[in-house]
Protein backbone atom coordinates (compact mmCIF):
# COMPACT_ATOMS: atom_id res chain seq x y z
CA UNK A 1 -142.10 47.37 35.65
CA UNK A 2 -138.71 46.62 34.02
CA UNK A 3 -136.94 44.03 35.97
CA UNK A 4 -133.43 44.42 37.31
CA UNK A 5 -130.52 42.35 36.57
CA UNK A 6 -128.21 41.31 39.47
CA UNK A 7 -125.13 42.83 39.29
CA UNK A 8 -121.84 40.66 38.21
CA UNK A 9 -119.80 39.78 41.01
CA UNK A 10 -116.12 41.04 40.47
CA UNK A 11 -114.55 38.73 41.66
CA UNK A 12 -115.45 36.38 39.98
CA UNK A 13 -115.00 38.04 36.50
CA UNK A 14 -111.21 38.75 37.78
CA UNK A 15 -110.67 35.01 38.51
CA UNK A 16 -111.91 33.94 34.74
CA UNK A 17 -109.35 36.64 33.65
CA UNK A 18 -106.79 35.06 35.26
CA UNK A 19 -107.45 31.44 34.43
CA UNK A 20 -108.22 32.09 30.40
CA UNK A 21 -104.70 33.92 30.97
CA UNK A 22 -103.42 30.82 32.08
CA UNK A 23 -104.68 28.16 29.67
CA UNK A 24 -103.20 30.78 26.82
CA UNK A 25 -99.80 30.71 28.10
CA UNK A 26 -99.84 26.73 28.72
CA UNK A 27 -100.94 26.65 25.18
CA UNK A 28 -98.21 28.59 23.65
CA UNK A 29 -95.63 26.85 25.72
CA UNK A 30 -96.75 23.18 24.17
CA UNK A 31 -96.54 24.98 20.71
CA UNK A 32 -92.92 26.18 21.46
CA UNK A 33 -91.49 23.08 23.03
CA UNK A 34 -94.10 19.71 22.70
CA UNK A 35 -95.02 19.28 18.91
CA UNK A 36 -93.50 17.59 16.20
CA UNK A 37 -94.32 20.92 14.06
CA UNK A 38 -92.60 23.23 16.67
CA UNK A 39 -90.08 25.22 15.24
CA UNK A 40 -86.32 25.37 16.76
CA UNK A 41 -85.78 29.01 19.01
CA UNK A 42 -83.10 31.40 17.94
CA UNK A 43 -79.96 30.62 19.13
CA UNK A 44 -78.66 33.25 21.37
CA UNK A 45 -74.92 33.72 22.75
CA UNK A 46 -74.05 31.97 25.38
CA UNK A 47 -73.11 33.98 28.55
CA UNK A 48 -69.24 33.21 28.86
CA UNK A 49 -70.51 30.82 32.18
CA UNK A 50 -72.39 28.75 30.01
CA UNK A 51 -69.60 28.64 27.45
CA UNK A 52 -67.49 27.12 29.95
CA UNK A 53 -69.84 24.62 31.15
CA UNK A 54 -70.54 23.43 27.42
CA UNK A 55 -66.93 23.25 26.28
CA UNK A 56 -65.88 20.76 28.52
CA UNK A 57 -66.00 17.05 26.98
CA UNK A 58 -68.78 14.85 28.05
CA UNK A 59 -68.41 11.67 29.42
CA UNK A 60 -69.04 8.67 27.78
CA UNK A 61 -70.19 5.58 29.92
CA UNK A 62 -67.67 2.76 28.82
CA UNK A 63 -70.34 0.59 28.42
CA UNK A 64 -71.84 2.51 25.14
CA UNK A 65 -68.00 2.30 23.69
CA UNK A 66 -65.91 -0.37 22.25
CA UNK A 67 -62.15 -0.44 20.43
CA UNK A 68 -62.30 -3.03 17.10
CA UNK A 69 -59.69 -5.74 17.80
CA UNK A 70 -56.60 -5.76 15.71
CA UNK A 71 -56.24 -7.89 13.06
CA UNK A 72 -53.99 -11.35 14.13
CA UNK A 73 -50.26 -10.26 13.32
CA UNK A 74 -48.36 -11.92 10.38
CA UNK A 75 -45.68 -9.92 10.44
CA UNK A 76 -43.37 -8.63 12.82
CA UNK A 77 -40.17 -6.07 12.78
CA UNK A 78 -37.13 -6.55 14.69
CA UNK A 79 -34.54 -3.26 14.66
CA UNK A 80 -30.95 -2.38 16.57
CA UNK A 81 -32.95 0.15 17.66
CA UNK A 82 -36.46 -1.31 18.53
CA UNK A 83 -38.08 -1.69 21.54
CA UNK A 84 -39.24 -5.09 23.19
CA UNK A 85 -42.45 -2.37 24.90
CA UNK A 86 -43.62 -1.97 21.50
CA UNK A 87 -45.86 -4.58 19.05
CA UNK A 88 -43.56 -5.26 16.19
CA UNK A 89 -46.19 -3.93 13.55
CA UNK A 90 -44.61 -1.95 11.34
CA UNK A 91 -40.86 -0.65 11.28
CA UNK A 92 -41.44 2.98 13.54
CA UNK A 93 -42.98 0.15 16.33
CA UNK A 94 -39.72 -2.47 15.49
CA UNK A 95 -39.05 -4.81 18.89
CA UNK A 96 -35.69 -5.40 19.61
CA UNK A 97 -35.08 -8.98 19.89
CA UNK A 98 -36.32 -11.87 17.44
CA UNK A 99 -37.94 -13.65 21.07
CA UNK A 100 -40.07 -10.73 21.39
CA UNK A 101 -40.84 -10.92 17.77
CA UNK A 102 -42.00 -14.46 17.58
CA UNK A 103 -44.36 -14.07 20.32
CA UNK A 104 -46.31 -11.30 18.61
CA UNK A 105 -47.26 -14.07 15.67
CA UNK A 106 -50.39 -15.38 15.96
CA UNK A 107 -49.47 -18.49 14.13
CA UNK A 108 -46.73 -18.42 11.81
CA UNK A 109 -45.64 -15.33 9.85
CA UNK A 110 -42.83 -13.30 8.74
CA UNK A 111 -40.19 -11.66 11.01
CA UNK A 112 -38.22 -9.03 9.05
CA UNK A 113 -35.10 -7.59 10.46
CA UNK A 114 -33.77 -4.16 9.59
CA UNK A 115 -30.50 -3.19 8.70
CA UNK A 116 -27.27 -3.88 11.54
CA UNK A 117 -25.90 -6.78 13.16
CA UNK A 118 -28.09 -9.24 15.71
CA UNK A 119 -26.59 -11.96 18.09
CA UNK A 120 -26.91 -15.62 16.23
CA UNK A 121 -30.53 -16.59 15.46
CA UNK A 122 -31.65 -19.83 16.36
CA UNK A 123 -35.08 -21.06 15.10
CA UNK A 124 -36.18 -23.69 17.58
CA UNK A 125 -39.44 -26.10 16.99
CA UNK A 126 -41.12 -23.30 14.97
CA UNK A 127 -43.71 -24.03 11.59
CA UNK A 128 -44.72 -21.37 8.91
CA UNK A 129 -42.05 -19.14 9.64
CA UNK A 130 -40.15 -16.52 7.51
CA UNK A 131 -36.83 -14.87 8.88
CA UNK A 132 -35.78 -11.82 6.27
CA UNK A 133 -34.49 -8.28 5.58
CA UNK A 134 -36.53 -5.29 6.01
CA UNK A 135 -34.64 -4.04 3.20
CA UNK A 136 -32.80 -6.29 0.94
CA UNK A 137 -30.40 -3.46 -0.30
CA UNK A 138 -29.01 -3.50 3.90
CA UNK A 139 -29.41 -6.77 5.21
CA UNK A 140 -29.29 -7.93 8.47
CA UNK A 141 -25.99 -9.67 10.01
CA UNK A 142 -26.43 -12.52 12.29
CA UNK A 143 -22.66 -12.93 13.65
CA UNK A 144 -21.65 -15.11 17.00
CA UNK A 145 -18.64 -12.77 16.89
CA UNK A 146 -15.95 -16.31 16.91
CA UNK A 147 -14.75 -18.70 15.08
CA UNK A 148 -15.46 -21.06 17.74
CA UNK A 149 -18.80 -20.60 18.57
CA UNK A 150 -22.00 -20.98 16.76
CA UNK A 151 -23.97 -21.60 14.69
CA UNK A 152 -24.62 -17.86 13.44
CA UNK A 153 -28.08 -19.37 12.36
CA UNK A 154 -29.60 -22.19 13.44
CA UNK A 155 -33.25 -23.79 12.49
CA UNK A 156 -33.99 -27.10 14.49
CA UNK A 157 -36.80 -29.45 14.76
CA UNK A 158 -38.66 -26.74 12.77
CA UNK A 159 -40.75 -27.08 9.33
CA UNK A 160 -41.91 -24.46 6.42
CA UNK A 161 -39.34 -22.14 7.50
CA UNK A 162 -37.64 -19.70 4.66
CA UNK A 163 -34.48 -17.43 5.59
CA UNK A 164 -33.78 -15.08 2.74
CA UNK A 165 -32.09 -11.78 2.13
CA UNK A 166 -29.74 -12.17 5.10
CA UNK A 167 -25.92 -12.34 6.39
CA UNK A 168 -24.50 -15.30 8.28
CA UNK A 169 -20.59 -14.82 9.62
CA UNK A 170 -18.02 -15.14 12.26
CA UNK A 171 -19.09 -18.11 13.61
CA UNK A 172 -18.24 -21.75 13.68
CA UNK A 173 -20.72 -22.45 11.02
CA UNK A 174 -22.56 -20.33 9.02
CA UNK A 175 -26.24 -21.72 8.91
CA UNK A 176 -26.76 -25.27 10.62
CA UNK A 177 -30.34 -27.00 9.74
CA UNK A 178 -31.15 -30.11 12.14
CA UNK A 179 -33.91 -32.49 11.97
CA UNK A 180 -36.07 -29.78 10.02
CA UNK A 181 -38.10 -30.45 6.77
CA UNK A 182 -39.22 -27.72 4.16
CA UNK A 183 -36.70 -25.66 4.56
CA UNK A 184 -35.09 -23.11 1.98
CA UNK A 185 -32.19 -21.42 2.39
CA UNK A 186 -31.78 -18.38 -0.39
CA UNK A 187 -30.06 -15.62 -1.27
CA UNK A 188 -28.08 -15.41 1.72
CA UNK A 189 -24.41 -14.43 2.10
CA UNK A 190 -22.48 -16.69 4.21
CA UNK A 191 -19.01 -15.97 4.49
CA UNK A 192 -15.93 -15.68 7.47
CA UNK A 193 -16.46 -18.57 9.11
CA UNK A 194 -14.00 -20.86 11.31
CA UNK A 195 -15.28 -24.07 9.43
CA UNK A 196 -18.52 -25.00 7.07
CA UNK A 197 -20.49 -22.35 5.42
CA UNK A 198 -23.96 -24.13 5.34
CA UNK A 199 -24.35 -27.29 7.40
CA UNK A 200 -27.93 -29.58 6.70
CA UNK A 201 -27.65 -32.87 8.77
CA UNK A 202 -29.75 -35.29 11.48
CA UNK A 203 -32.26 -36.78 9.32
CA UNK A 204 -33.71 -33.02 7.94
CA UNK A 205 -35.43 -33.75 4.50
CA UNK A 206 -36.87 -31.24 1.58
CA UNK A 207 -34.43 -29.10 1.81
CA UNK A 208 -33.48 -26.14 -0.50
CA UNK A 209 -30.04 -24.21 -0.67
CA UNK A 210 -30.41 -21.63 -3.31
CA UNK A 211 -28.95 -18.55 -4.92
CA UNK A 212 -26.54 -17.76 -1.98
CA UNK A 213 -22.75 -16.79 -1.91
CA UNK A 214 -20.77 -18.86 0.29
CA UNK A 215 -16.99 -17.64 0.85
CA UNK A 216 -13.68 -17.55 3.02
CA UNK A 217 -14.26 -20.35 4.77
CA UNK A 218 -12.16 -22.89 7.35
CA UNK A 219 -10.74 -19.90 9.28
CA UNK A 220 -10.34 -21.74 12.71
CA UNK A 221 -7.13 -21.90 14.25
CA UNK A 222 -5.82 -25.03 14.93
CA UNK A 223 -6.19 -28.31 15.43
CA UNK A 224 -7.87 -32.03 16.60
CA UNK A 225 -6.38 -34.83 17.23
CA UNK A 226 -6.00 -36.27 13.52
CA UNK A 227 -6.89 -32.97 11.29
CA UNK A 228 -6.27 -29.26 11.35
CA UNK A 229 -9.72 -27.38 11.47
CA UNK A 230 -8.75 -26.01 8.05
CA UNK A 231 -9.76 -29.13 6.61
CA UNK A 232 -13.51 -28.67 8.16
CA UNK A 233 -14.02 -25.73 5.41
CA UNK A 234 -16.56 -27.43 3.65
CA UNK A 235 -19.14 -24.40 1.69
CA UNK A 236 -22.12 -26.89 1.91
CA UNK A 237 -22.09 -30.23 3.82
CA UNK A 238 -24.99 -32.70 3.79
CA UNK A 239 -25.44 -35.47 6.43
CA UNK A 240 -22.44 -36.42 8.57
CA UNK A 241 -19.31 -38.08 7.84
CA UNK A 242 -19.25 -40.36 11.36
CA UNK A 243 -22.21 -43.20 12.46
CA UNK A 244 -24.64 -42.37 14.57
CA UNK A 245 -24.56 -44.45 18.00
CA UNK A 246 -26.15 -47.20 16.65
CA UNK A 247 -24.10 -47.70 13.90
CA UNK A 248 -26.86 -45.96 10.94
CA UNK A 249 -25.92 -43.03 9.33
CA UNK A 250 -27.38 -40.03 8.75
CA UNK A 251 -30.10 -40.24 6.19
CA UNK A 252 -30.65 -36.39 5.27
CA UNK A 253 -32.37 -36.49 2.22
CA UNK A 254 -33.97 -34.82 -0.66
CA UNK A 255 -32.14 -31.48 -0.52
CA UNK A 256 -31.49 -29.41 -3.75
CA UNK A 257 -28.49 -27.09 -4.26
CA UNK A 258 -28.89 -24.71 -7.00
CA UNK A 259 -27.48 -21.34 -8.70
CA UNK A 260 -25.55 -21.16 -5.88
CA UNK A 261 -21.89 -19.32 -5.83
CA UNK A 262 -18.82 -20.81 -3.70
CA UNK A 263 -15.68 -19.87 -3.30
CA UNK A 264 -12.31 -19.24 -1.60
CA UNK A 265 -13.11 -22.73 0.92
CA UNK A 266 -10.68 -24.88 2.50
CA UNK A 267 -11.86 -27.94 1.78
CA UNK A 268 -14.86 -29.60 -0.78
CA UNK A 269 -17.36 -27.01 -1.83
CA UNK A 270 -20.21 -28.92 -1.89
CA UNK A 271 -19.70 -32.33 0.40
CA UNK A 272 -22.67 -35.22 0.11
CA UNK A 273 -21.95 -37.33 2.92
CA UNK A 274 -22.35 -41.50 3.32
CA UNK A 275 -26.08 -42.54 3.58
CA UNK A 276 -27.85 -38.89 2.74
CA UNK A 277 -29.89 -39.48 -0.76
CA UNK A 278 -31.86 -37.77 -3.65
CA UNK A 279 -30.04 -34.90 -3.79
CA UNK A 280 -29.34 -32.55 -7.09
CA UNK A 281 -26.52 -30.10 -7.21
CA UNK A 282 -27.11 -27.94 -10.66
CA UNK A 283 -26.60 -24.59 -12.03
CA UNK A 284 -23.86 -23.82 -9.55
CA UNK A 285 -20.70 -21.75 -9.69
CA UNK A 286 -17.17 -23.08 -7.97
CA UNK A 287 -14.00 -21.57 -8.35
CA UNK A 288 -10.87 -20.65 -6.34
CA UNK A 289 -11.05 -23.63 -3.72
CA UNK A 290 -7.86 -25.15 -2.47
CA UNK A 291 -8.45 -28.33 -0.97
CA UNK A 292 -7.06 -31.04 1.44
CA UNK A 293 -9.45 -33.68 0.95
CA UNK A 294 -10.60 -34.82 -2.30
CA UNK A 295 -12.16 -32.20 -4.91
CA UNK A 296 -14.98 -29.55 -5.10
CA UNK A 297 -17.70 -31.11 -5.03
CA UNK A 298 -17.83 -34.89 -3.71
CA UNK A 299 -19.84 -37.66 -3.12
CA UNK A 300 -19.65 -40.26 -0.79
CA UNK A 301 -16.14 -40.94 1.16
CA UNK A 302 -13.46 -43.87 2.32
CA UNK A 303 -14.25 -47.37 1.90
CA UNK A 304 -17.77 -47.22 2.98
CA UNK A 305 -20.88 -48.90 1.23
CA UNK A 306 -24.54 -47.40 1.27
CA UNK A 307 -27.23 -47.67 -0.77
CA UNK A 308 -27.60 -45.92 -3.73
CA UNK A 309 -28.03 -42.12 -2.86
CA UNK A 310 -29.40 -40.81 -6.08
CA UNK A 311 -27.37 -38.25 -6.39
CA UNK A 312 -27.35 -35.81 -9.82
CA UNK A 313 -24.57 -33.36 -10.39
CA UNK A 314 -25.64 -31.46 -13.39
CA UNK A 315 -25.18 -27.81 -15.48
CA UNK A 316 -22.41 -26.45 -12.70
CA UNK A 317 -19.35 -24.54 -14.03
CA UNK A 318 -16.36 -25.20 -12.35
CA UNK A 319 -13.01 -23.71 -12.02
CA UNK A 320 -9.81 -23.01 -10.44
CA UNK A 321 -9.45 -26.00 -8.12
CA UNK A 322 -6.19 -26.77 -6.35
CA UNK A 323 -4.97 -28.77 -3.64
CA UNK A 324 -2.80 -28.35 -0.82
CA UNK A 325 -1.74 -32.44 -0.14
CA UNK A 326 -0.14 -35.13 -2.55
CA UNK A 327 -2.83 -37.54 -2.18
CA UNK A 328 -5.88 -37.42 -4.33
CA UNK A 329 -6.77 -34.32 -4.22
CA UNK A 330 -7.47 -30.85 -5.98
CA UNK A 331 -9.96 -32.74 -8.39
CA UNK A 332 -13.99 -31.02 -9.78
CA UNK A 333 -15.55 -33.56 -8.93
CA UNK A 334 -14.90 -36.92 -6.78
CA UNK A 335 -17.27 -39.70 -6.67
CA UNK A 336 -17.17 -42.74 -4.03
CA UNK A 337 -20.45 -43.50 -4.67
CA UNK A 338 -23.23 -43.81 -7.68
CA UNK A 339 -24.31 -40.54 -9.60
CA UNK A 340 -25.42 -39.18 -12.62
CA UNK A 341 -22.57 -35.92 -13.62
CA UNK A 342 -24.05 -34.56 -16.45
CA UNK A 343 -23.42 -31.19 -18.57
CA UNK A 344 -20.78 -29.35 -16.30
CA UNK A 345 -18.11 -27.19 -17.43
CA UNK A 346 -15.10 -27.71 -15.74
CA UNK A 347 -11.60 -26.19 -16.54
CA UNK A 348 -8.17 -25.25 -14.65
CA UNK A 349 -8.12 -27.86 -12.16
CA UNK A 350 -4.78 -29.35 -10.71
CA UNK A 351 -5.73 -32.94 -10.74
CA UNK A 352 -8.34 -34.53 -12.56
CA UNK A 353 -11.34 -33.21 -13.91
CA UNK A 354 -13.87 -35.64 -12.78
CA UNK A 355 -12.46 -39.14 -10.38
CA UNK A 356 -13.98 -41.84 -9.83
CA UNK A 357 -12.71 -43.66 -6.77
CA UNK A 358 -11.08 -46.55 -6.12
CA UNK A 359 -13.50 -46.70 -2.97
CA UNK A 360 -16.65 -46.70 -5.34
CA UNK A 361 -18.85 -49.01 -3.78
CA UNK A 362 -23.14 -49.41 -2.93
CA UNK A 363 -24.97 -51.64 -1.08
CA UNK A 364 -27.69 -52.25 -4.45
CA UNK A 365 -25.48 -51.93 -7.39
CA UNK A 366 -26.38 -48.23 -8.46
CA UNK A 367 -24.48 -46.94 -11.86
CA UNK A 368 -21.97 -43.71 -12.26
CA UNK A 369 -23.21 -41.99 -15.26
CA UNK A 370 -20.72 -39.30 -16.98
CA UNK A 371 -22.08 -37.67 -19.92
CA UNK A 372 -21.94 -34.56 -21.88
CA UNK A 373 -19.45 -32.47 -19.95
CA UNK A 374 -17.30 -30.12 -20.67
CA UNK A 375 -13.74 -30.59 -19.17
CA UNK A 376 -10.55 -28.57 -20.23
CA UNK A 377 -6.85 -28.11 -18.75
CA UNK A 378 -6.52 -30.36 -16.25
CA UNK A 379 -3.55 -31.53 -14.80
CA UNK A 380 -4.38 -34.91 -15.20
CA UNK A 381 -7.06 -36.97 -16.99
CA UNK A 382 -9.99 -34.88 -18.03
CA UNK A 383 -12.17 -38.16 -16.77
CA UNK A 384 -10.35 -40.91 -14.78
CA UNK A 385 -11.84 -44.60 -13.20
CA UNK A 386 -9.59 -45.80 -10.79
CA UNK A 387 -9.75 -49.43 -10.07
CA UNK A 388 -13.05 -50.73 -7.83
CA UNK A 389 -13.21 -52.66 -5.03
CA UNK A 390 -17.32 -52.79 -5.83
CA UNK A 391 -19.57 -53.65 -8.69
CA UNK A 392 -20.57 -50.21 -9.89
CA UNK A 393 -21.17 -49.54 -13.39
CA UNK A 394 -19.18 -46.66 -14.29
CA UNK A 395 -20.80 -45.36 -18.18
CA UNK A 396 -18.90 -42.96 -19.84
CA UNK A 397 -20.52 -41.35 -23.14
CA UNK A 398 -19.04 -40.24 -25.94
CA UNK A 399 -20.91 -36.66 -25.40
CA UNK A 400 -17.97 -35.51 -23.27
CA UNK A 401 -15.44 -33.21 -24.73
CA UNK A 402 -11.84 -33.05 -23.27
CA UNK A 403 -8.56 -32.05 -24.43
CA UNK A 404 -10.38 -28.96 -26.07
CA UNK A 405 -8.67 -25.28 -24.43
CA UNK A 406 -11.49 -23.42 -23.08
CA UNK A 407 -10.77 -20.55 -24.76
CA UNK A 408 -11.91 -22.16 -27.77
CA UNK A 409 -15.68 -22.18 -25.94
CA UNK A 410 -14.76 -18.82 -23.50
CA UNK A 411 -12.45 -16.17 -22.47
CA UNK A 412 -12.22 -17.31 -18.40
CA UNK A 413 -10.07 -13.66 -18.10
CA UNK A 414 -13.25 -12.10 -19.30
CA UNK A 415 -16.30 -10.26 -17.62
CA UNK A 416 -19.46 -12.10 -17.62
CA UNK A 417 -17.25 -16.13 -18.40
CA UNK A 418 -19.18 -17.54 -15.80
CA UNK A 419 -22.23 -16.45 -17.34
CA UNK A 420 -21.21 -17.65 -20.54
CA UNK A 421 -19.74 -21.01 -19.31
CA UNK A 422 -23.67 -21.59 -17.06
CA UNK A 423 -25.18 -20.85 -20.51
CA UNK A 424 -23.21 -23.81 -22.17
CA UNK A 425 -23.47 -26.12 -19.39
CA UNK A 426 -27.07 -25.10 -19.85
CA UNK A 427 -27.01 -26.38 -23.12
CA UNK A 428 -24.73 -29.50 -22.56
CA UNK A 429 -27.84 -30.35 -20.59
CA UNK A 430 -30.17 -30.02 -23.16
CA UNK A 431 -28.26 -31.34 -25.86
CA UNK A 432 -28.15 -27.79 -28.06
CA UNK A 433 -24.46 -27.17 -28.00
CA UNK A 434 -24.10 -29.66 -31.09
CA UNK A 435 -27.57 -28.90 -32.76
């Protein structure tokens, strides 16, 4: 007898249904979403719900984010129109005011001003520091808006500092340089001021004046005790012309003046006072001054002895030089002291042409050495030695030429003389004009 097989409880079939059902779908959703293999689902729209809930910008936790620093500043930009809220670093960000300016340098730098005019500048205990134009073509004015008041620049107890491509005027002094070293002073224009154009004094040293115009000077009204302030019109003055407390003098030293241009002053053009030293004056151009005291350019002053101040006047062209007293005046070139005056051109001058003074006179000897100039039409001796109180050596070479009309070496009334006149005092100083 066939034996019969139990039947299959339902139930139980329907619950392995269900759970193979289950372990298929838990297999197809680690194939959509867990493996490495898995492929990306289509993208479908968004609803416009879940567009604006994924537009908005996420957040960023500030500690995943940083800003690079900026770079230390070197240079800094100073405008009529600037803003002492900005940084300084670049011309659309200018500052307004050179204070603001200098304390956006990290250490040292350049401060470039753009075009207008600024309140007087004063550089005060500062080191690696250049004061310019933005733009060379406009430069800035620095103006104390008097002829009383001043300076219109001023750099003081300060070293490595460079002012170029600016204007100094109306002020008592144009540019005033105290107890600084490593300075240099070029192509500025200094001009319309009540008395000196560039003043370097108290002890300053390495000094250079260079390439700048220096004009219309000694325009304060009246006067001290023994002088009219005219007479304090001086285009360049080194050291001072009174002792110190305790008797010294100044000893501002090592400053060269060169390719310089100065004109229409009231009194010496270029003034080396007692006790300053080592200083060169070459390859400049004076013309139209009309002095009270002395000449154009001068060295030394009154009956006062000081060491030897190694002082070289060389290659300048000089012209047009008058005087407004009967003394001894309206000379090139006047020397109370020892120097060496070598290749100049000098013509048109009332008095003489180059004076030595009866007040000649140095502590250690020291020599006066004339040679190779150029001297025509002066109203007195081309070269004259008056008699010395001291023991100075005074050489004169033969290499001088006098009594010769300049128009036999240049047309003064002619475009470009000046040029011409630099390029023979050029070669007076090399010795080619007779080659």
């Amino acid at each position: 007898m066939e034996a019969v097989r139990p039947p299959i409880d339902k139930a139980i079939l329907s619950l392995a249904i269900v759970l193979l059902i289950l372990l298929a779908g838990v297999f197809l959703w680690f194939r959509g979403s867990g493996g490495e293999d898995a492929e990306l689902p289509a993208q479908s729209t968004p609803t416009s719900a879940q567009a604006d809930s994924t537009s908005a910008p996420t957040s960023t936790s500030s500690s995943t984010t940083s800003t690079a620093p900026l770079p230390p500043q070197t240079e800094a930009f100073v405008s009529v129109d600037g803003d002492d809220a900005l940084d300084g670093r670049s011309a659309e960000s200018a500052v307004r005011t050179y204070e603001r300016a200098l304390g956006q340098l990290a250490d040292g730098g350049t401060i470039s001003f753009g075009p207008g005019t600024y309140p007087p500048l004063e550089v005060n205990g500062e080191t690696n520091l250049t004061i310019a134009s933005t733009d060379s073509e406009q430069p800035a004015v620095f103006t104390a808006n008097s002829y009383t008041e001043g300076p219109a620049i001023r750099v003081v107890d300060s070293s490595n500092v460079r002012i170029s491509d600016v204007h100094a005027t109306r002020a008592l002094w144009g540019v005033r340089v105290e107890r600084s070293d490593n300075v240099v002073l070029d192509n500025l224009e200094v001009f319309d001021l009540g008395q000196e154009g560039i003043f370097i004094r108290d002890e300053s040293f390495n000094i250079t004046v260079s390439n700048n115009r220096i004009f219309d000077t000694g325009n304060r009204p009246g006067r001290n005790d023994q002088f009219e302030y005219t007479t304090f019109g001086e285009g360049i003055y080194i050291g001072t012309g009174s002792s110190q407390e305790d008797g010294s003098f100044d000893e501002t030293n090592n400053v060269r003046i060169e390719g310089n241009r100065i004109f229409d002053t009231t009194a010496e053009a270029i003034d080396i006072k007692p006790s300053a030293f080592g200083i060169t004056v070459t390859g400049n151009i004076v013309h139209d001054v009309t002095t009270a005291t002395s000449g154009a350019i001068v060295v030394g002053i009154g009956e006062r002895s000081y060491p030897n101040p190694n002082v070289v006047i060389e290659g300048n062209v000089i012209f047009d030089i008058s005087r407004t007293s009967d003394f001894r005046d309206g000379n090139a070139i006047t020397l109370s002291a020892p120097a060496t005056v070598r290749g100049n051109v000098i013509w048109g001058v009332q008095h003489w042409g180059i004076h030595v003074d009866r007040n000649l006179r140095s502590d250690d000897g020291g020599r006066v050495i004339i040679e190779s100039n150029l001297i025509a039409e002066t109203g007195l001796e081309a070269i004259r030695v008056a008699d010395s109180n001291g023991s100075v050596e005074v050489d004169i070479a033969e290499s001088n030429q006098t009594g010769v009309p300049i128009s036999d070496y240049l047309n003064p009334a002619e475009q470009g003389a000046t040029q011409s006149a630099l390029d023979i005092a050029n070669s007076l100083v090399s010795g080619s004009l007779n080659e």
